[in-house]
C-alpha atoms as a PDB file:
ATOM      1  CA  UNK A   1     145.157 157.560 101.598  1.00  0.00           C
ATOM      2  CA  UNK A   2     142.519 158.917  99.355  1.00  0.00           C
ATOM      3  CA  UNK A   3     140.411 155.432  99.680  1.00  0.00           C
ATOM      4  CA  UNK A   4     140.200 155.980 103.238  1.00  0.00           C
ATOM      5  CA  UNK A   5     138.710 159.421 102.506  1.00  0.00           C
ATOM      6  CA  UNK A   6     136.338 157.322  99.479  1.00  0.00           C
ATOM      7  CA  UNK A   7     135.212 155.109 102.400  1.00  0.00           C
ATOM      8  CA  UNK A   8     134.532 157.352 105.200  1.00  0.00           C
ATOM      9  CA  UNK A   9     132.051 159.470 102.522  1.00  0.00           C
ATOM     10  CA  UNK A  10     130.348 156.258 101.927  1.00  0.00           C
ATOM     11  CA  UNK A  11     130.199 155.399 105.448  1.00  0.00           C
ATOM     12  CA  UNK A  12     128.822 159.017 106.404  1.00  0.00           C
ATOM     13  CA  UNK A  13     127.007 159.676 103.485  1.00  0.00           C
ATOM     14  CA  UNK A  14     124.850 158.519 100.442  1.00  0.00           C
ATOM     15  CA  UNK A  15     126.962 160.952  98.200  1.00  0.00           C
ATOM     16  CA  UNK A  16     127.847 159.383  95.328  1.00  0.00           C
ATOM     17  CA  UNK A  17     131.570 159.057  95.095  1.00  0.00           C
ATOM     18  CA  UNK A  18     133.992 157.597  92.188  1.00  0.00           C
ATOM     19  CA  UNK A  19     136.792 155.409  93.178  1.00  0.00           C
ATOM     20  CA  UNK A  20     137.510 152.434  95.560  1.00  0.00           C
ATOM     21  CA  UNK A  21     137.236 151.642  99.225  1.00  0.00           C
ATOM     22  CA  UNK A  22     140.162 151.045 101.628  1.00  0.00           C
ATOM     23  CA  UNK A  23     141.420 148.266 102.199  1.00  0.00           C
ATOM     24  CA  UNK A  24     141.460 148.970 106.269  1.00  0.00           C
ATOM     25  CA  UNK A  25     137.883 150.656 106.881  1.00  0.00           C
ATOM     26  CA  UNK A  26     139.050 151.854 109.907  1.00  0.00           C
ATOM     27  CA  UNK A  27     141.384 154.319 108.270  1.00  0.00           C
ATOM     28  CA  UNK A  28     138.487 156.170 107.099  1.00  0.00           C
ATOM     29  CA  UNK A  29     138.126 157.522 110.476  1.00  0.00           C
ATOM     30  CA  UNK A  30     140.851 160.102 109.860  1.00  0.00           C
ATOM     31  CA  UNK A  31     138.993 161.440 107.103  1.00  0.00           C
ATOM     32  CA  UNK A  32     135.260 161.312 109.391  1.00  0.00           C
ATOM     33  CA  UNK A  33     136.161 165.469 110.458  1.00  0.00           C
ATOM     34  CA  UNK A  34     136.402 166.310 106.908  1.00  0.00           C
ATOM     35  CA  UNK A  35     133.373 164.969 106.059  1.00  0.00           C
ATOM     36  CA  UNK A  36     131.768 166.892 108.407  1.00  0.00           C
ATOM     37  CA  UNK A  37     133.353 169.881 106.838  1.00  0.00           C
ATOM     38  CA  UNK A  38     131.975 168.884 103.626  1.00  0.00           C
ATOM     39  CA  UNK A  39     128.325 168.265 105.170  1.00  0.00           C
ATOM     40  CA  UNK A  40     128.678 171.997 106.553  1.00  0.00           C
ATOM     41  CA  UNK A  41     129.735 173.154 103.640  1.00  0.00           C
ATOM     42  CA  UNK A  42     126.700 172.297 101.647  1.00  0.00           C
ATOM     43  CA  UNK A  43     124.366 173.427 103.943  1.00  0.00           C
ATOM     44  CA  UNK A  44     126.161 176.534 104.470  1.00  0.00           C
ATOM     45  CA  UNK A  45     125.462 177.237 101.314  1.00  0.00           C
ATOM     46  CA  UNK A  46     121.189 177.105 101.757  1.00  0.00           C
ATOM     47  CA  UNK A  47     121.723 179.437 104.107  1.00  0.00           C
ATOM     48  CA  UNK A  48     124.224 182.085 102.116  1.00  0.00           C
ATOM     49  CA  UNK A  49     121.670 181.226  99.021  1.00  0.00           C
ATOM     50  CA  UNK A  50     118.374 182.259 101.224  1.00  0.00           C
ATOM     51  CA  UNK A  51     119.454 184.859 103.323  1.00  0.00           C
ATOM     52  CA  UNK A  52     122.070 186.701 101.390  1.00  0.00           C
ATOM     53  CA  UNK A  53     120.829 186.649  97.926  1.00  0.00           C
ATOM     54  CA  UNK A  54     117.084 185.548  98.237  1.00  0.00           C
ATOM     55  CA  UNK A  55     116.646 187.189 101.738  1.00  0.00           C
ATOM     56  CA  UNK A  56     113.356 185.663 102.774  1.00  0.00           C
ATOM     57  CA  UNK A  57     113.334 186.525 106.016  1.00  0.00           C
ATOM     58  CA  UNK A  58     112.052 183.035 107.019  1.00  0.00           C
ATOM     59  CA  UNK A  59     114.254 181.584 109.255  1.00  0.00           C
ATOM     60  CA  UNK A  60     111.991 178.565 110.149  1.00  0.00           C
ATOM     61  CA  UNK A  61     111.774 177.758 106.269  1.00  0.00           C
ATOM     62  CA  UNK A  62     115.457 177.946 105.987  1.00  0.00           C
ATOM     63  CA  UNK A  63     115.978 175.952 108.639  1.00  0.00           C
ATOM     64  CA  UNK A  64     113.787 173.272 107.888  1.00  0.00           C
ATOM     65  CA  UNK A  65     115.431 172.999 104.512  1.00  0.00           C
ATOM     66  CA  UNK A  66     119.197 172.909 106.280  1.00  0.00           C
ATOM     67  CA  UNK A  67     117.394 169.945 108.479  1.00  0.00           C
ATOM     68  CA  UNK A  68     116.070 167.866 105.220  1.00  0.00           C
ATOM     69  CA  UNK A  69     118.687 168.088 103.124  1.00  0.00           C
ATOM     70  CA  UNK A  70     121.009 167.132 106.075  1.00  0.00           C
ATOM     71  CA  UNK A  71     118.912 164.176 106.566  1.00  0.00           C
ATOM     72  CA  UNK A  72     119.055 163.407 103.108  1.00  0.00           C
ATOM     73  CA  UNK A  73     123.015 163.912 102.298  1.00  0.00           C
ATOM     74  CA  UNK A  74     123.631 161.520 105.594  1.00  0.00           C
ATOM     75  CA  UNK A  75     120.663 159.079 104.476  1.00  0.00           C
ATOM     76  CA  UNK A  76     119.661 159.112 108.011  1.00  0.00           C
ATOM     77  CA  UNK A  77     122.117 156.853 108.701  1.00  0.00           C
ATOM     78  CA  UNK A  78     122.878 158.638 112.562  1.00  0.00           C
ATOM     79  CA  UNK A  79     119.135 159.130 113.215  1.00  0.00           C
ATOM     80  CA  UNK A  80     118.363 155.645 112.389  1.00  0.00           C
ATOM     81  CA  UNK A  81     120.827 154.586 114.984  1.00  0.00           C
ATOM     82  CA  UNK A  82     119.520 156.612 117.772  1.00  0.00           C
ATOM     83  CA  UNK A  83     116.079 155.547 117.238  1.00  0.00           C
ATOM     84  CA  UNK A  84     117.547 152.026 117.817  1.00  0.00           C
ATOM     85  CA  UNK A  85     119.137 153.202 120.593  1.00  0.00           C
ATOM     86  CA  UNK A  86     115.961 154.114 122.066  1.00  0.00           C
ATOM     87  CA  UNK A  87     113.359 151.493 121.423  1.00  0.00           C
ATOM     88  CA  UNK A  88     116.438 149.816 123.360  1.00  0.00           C
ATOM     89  CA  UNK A  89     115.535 151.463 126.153  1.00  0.00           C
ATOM     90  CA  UNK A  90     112.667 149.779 127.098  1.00  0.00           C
ATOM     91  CA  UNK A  91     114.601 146.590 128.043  1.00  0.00           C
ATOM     92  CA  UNK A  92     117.469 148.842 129.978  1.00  0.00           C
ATOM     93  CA  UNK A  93     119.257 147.058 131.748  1.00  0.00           C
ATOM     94  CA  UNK A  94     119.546 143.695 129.857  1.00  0.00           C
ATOM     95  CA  UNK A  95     122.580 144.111 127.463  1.00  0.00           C
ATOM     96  CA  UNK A  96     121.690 141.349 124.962  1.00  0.00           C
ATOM     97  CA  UNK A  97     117.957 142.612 124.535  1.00  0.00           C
ATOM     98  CA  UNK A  98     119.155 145.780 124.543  1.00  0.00           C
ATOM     99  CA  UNK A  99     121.629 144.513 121.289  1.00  0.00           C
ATOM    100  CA  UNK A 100     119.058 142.319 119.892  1.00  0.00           C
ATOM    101  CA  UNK A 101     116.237 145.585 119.986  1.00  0.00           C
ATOM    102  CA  UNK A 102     118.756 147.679 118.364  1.00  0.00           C
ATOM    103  CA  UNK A 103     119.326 145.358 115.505  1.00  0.00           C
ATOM    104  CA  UNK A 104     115.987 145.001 114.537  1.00  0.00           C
ATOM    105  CA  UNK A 105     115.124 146.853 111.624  1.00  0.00           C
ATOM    106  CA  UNK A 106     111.945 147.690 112.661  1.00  0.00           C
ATOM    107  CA  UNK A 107     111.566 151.153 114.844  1.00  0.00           C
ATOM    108  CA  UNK A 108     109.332 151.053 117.727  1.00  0.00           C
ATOM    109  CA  UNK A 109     106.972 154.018 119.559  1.00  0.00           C
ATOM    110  CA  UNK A 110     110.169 154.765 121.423  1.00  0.00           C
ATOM    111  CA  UNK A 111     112.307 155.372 118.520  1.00  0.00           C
ATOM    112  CA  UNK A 112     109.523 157.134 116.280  1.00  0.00           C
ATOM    113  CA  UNK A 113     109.132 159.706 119.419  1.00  0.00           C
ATOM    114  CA  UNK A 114     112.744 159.882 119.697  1.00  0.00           C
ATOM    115  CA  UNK A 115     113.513 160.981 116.329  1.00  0.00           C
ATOM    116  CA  UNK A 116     110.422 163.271 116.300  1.00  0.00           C
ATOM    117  CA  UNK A 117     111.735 164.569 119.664  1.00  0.00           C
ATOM    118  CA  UNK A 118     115.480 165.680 118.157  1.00  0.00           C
ATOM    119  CA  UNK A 119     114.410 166.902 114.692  1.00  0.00           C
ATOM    120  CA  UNK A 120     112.188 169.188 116.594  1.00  0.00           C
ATOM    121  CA  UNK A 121     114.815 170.221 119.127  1.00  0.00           C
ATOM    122  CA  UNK A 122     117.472 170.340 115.474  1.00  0.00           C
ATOM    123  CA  UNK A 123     115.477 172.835 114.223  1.00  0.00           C
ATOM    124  CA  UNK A 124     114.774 175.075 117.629  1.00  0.00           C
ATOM    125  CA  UNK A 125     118.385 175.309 117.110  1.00  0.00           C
ATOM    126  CA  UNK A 126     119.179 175.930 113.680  1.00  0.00           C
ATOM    127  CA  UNK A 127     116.408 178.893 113.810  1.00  0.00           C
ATOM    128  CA  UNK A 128     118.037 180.430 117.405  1.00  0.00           C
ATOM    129  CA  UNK A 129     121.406 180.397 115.034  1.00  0.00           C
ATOM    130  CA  UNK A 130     120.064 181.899 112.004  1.00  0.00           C
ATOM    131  CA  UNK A 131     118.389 184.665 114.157  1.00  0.00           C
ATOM    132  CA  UNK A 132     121.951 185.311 115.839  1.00  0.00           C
ATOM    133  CA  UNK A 133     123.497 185.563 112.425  1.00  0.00           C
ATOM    134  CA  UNK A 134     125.343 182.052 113.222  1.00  0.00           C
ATOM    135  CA  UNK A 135     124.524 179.423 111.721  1.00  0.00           C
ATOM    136  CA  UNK A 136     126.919 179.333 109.090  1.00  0.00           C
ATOM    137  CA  UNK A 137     129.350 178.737 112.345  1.00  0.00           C
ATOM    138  CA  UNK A 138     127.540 176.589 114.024  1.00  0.00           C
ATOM    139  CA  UNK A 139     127.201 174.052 110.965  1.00  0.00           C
ATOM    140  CA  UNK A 140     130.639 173.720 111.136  1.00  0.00           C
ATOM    141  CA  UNK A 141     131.217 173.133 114.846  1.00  0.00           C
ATOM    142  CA  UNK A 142     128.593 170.978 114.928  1.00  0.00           C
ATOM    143  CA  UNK A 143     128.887 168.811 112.385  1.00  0.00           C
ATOM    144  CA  UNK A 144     132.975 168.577 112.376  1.00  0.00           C
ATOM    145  CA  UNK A 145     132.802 167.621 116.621  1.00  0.00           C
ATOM    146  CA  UNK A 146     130.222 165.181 116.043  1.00  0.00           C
ATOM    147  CA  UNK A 147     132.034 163.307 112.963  1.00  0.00           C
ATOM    148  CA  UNK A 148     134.849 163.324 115.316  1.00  0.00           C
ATOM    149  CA  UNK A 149     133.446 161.999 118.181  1.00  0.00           C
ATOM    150  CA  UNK A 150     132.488 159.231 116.380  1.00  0.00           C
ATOM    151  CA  UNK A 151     136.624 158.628 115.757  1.00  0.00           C
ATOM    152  CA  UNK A 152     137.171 158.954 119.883  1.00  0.00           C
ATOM    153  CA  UNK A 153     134.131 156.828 120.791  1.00  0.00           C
ATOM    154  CA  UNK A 154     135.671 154.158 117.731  1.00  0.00           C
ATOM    155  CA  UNK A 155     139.036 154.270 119.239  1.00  0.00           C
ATOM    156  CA  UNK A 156     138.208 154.097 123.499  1.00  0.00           C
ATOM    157  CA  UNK A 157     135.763 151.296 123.467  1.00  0.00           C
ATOM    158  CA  UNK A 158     135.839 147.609 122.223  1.00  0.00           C
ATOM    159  CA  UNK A 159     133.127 146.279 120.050  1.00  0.00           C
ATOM    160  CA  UNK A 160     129.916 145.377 121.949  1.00  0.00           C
ATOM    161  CA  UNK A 161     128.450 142.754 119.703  1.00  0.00           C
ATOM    162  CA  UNK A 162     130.068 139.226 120.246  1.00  0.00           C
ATOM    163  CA  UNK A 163     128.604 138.126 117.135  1.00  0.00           C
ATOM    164  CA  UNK A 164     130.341 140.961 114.756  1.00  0.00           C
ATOM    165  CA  UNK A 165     128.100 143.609 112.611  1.00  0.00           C
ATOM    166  CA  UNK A 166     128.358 146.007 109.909  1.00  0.00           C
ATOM    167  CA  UNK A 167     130.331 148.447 112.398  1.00  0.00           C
ATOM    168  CA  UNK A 168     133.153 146.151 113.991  1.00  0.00           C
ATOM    169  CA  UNK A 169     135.999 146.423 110.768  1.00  0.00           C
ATOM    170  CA  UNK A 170     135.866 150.019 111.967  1.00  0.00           C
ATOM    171  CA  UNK A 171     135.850 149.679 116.015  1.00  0.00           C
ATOM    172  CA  UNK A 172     137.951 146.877 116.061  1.00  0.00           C
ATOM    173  CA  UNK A 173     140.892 148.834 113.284  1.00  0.00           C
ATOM    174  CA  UNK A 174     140.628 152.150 115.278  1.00  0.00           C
ATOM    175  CA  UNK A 175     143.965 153.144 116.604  1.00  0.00           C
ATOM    176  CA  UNK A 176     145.206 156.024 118.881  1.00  0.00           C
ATOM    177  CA  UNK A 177     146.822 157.189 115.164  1.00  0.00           C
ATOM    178  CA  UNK A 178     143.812 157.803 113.562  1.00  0.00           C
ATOM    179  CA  UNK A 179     142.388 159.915 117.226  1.00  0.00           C
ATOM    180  CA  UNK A 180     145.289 161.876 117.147  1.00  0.00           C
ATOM    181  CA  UNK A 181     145.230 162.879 113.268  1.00  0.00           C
ATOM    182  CA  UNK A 182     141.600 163.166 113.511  1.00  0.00           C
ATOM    183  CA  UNK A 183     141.847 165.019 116.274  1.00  0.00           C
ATOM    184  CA  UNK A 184     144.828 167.537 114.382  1.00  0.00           C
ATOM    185  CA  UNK A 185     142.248 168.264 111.210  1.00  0.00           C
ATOM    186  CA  UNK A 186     139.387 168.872 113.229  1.00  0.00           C
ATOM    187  CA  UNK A 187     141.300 171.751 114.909  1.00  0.00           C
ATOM    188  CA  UNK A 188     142.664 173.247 111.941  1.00  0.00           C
ATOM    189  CA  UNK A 189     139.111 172.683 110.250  1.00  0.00           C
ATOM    190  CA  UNK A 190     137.406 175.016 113.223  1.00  0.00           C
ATOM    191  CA  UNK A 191     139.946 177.453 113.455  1.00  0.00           C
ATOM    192  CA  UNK A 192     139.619 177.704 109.617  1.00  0.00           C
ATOM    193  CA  UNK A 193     136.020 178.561 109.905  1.00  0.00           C
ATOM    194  CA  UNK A 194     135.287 180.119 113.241  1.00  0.00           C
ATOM    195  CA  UNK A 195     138.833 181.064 114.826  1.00  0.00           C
ATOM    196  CA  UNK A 196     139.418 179.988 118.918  1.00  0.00           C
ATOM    197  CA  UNK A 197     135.924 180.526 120.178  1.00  0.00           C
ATOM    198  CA  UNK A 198     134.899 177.457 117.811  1.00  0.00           C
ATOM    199  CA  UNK A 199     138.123 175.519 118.905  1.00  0.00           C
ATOM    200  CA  UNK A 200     136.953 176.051 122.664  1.00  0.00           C
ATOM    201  CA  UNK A 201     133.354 174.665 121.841  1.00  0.00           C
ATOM    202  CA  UNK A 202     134.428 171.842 120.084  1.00  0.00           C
ATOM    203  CA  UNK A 203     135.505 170.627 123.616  1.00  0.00           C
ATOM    204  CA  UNK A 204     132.620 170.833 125.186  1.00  0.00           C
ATOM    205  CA  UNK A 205     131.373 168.468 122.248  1.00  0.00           C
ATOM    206  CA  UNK A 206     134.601 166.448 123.602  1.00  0.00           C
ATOM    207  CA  UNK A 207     133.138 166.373 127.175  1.00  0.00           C
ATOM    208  CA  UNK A 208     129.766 165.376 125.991  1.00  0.00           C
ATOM    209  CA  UNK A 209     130.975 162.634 123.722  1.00  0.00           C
ATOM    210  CA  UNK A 210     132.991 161.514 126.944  1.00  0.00           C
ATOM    211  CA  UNK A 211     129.649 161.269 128.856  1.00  0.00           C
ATOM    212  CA  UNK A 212     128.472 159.403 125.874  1.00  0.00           C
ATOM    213  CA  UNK A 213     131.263 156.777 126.385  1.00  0.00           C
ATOM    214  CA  UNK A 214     131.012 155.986 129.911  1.00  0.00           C
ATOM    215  CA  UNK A 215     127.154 155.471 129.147  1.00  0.00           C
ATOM    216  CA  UNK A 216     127.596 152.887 126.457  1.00  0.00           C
ATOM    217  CA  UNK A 217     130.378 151.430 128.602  1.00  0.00           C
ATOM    218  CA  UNK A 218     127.970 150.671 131.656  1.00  0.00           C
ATOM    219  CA  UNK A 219     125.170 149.553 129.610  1.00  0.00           C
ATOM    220  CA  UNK A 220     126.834 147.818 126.945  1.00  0.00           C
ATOM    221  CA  UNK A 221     130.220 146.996 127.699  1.00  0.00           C
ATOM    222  CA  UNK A 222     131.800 148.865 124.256  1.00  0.00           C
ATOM    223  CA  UNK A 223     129.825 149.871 121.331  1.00  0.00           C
ATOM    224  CA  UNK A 224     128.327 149.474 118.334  1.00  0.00           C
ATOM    225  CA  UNK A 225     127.313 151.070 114.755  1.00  0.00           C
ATOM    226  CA  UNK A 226     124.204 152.251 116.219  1.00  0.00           C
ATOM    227  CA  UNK A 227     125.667 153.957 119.523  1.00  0.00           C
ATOM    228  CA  UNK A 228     127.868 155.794 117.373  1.00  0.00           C
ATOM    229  CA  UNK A 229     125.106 157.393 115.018  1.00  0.00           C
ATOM    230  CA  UNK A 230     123.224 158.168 118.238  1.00  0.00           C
ATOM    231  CA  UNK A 231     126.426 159.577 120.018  1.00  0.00           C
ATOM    232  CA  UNK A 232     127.246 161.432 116.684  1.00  0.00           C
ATOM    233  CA  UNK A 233     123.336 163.001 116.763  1.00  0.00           C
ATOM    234  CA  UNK A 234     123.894 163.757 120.772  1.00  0.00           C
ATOM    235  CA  UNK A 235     126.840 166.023 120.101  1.00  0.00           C
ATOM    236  CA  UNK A 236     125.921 167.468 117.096  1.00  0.00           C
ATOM    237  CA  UNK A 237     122.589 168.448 118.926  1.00  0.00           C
ATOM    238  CA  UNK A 238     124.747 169.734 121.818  1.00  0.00           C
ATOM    239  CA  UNK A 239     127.071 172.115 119.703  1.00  0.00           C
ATOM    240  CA  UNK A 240     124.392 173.653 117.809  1.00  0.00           C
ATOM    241  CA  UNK A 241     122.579 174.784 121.384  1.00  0.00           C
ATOM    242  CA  UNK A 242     126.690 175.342 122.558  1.00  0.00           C
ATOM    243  CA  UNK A 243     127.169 177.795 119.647  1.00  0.00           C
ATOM    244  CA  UNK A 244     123.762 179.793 119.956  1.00  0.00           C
ATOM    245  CA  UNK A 245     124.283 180.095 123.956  1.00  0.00           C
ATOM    246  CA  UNK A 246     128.034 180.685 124.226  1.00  0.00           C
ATOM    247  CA  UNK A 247     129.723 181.716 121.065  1.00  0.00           C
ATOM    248  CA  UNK A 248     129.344 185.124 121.115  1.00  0.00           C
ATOM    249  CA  UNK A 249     130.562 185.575 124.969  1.00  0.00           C
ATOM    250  CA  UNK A 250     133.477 183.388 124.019  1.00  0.00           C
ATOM    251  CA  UNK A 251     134.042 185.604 121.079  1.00  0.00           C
ATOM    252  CA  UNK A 252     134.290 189.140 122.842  1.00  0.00           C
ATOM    253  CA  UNK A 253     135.945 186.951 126.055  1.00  0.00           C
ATOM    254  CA  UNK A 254     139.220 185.864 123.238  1.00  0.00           C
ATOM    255  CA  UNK A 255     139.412 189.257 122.243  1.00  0.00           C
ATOM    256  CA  UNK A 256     140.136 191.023 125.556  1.00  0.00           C
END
């Protein structure tokens, strides 16, 4: 069990980690939630660090900082794949250009503006949350749902590439098992660190990451290693906003 949870930290993140890979890549997926809790851990910790005991005051710096080091922990690995995704676009509708763009390692106008584009929406968000006194919360949610939906998108659609890639051991193993005990820690993971308000958000990630599906399904017929990092990067986006817009209401609406 504890190689699945050696392989999903390699497969998530460039965190050095002692000790060897599973045997079955695909059971890392159970362990993709809690490395998301991990992730949010760390960078809960910049922002404890510079607004509890530095208390700067400077929200955009913070935030900035919780955007780098999140880039740098992850190795870009999801951002890389949704600037694929988009230099893709430009062929949309032909499914094998679209495959053969996105494995190109070189990244086009369309992806350089795409990543340009979300980092600078990332951080709108993270500074809305620190202002609101929730970003500590909205770490969590966001990076736990969007480690997860990477499990639900692994386990409801085939592999896309006929030719295999780096992400089919994963796509092709993923069983309803590892949804359901992904699904299980997540749960326990949010209500851990933000009670039911977080729970309730974390399905609107769910219902994102469904619209996600159905758009790699129609385009692509199933998915690949890069739709996941961009589908991963989509919800995470989507529960930081969630969080800043809604927590709160849901908050005082649980405790009537």
């Amino acid at each position: 069990m504890i190689n699945g949870f050696v392989s999903a930290m390699r497969t998530l993140t460039r965190i050095p980690i002692w000790g060897k890979d599973a045997k079955k890549l695909a059971s890392s997926l159970t362990w993709f939630p809690v490395v998301g809790f991990l992730l949010a851990t760390f960078l809960s910790g910049i922002v404890f660090f510079f607004n509890k005991i530095l208390s700067p005051n400077w929200n955009e710096g913070v935030a900035f900082l919780i955007i780098l080091c999140g880039t740098i922990l992850t190795g870009a690995l999801h951002l890389d794949g949704f600037a694929d995704w988009a230099d893709s676009l430009g062929v949309k509708p032909n499914k094998e250009r679209m495959l053969a763009i996105m494995k190109d390692s070189n990244s086009g106008a369309f992806g350089v503006v795409a990543i340009s584009l979300l980092l600078l929406v990332k951080w709108i968000a993270v500074v809305k949350l620190l202002d609101l006194n929730l970003a500590i919360i909205g770490l969590f949610t966001a990076y736990i749902s969007s480690r997860f939906s990477m499990v639900y998108l692994s386990v409801s659609l085939s592999y896309a590439r006929a030719e295999g890639g780096t992400g089919e051991p994963i796509i092709k193993g993923a069983t309803k098992k590892h949804l359901i005990i992904a699904f299980i820690v997540s749960i326990v993971l949010l209500y851990f660190v933000g009670s039911i308000s977080a729970i309730l958000i974390f399905f609107l990630g769910f219902l994102f990451a469904s619209l996600w599906k159905q758009w790699c399904k129609k385009y692509f017929s199933g998915i690949t290693g890069d739709l996941l990092g961009a589908g991963s990067e989509f919800v995470e986006i989507s529960m930081l906003f969630a969080v800043a817009l809604f927590y709160n209401s849901i908050n005082i609406f649980t405790k009537l």
